[in-house]
C-alpha atoms as a PDB file:
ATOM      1  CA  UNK A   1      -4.300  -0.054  14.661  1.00  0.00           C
ATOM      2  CA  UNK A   2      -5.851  -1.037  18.412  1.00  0.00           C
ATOM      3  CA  UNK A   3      -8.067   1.760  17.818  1.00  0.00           C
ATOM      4  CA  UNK A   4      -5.314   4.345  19.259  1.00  0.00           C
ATOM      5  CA  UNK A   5      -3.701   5.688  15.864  1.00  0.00           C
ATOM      6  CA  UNK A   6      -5.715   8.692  13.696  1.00  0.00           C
ATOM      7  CA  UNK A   7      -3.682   7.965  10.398  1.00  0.00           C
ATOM      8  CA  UNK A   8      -1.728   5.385   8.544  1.00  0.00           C
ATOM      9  CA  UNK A   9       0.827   6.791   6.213  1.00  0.00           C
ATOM     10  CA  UNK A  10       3.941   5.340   3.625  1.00  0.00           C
ATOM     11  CA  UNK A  11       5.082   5.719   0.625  1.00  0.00           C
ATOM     12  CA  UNK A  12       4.252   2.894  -1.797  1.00  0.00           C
ATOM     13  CA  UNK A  13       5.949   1.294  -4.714  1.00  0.00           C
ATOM     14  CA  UNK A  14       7.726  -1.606  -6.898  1.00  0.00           C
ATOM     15  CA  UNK A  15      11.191  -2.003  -5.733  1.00  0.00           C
ATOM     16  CA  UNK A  16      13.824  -0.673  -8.446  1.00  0.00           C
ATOM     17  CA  UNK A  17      15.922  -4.313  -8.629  1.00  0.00           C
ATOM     18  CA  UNK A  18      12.339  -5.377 -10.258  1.00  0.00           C
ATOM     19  CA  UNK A  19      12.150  -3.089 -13.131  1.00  0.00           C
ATOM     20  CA  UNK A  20      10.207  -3.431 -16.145  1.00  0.00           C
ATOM     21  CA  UNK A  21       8.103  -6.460 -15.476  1.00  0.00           C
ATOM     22  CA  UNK A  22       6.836  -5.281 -11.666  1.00  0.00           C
ATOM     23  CA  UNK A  23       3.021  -3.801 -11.260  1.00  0.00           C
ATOM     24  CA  UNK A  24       0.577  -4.523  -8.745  1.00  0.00           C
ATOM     25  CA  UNK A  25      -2.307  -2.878  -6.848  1.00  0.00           C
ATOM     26  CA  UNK A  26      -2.635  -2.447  -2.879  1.00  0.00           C
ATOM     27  CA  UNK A  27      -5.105  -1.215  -0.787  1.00  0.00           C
ATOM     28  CA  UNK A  28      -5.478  -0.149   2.837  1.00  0.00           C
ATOM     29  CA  UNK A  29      -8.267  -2.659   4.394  1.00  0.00           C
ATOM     30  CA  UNK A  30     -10.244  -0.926   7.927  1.00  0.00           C
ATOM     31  CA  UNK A  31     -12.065  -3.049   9.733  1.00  0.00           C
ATOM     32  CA  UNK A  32     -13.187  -4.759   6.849  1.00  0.00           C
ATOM     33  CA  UNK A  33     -13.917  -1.600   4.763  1.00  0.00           C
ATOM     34  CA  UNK A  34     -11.163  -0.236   1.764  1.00  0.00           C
ATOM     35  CA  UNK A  35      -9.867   3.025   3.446  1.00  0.00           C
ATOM     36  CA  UNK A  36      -7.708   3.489  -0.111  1.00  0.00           C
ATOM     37  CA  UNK A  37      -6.807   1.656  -2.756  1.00  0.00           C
ATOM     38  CA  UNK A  38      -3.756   2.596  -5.454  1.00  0.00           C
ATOM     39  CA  UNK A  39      -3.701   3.043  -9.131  1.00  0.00           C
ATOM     40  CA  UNK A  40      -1.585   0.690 -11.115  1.00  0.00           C
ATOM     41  CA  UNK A  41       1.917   0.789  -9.523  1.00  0.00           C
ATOM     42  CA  UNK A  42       4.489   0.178 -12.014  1.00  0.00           C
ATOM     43  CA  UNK A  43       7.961  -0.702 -11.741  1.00  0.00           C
ATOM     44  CA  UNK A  44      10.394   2.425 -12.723  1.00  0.00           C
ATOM     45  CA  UNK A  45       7.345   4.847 -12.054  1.00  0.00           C
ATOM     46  CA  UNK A  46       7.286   7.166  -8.954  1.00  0.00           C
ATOM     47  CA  UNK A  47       5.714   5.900  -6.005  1.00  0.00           C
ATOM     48  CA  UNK A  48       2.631   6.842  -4.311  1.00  0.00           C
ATOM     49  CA  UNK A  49       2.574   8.725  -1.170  1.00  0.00           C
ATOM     50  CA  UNK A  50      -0.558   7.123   1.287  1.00  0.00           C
ATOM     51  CA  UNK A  51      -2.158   9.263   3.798  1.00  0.00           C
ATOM     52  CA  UNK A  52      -5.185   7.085   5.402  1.00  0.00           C
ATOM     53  CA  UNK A  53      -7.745   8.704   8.116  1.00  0.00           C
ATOM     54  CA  UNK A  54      -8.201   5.768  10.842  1.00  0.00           C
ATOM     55  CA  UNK A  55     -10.521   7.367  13.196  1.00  0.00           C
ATOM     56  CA  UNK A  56     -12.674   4.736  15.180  1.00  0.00           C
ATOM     57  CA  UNK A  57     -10.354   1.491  13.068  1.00  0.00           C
ATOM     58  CA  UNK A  58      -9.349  -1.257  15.264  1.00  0.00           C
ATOM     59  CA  UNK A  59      -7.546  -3.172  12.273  1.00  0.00           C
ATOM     60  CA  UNK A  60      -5.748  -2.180   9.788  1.00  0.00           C
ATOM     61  CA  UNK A  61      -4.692  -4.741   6.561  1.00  0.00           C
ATOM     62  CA  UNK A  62      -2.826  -3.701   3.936  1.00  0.00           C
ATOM     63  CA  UNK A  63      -3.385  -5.636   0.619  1.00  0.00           C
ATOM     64  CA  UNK A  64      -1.209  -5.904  -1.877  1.00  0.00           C
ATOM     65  CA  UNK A  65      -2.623  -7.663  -5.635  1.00  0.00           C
ATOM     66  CA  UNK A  66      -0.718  -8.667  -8.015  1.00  0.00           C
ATOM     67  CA  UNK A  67      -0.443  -6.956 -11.443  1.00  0.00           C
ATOM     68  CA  UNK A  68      -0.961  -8.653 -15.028  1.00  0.00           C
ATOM     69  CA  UNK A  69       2.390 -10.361 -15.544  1.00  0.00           C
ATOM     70  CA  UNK A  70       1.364 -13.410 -13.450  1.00  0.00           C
ATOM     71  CA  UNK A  71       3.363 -12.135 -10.422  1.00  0.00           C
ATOM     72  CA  UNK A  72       6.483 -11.195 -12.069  1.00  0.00           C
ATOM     73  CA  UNK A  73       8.242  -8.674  -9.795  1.00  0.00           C
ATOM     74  CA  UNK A  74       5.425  -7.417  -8.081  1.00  0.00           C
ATOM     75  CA  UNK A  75       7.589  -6.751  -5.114  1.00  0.00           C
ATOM     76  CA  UNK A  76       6.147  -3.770  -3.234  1.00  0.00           C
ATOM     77  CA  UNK A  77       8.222  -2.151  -0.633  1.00  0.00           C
ATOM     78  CA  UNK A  78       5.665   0.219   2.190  1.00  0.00           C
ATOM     79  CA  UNK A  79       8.599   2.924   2.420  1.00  0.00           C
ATOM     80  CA  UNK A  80       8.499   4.369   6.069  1.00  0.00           C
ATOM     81  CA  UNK A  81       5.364   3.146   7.113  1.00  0.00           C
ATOM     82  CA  UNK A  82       3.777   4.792  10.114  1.00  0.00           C
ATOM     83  CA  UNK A  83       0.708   4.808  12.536  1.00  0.00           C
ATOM     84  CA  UNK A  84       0.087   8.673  13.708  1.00  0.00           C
ATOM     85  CA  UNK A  85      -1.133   8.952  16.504  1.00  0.00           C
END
């Protein structure tokens, strides 16, 4: 984030084409801090909208774990991802 941007924001989820066996976790990373991590996202489910406060963050990492099915479609798309300045 070089410090300049005051939010981070996306909407978060398993990419349709991946349906059932998809689910992961992700988390937004600050500096070395978690700024926000999910719940469970599941393939088929709805996803999560991510509004992030990065005030004072010089770098921002964004995590993504994989779910219980060994990697198995845990393709998550960051739908219209955005620094806010």
């Amino acid at each position: 984030a070089g410090g300049g941007a005051r939010q981070f924001a996306a909407t978060v989820g398993i990419l349709d084409e991946y349906s059932p066996q998809g689910n992961a976790r992700v988390r937004l990373v600050g500096d070395s801090r978690v700024l926000w991590e999910s719940k469970s996202i599941r393939a088929g489910e709805k996803p999560q909208d991510v509004l992030v406060d990065l005030a004072g963050v010089k770098q921002l990492t964004l995590v993504v774990q994989r779910g219980e099915n060994l990697d198995i479609g845990d393709h998550v798309a960051w739908g219209s991802a955005r620094l806010i300045r």
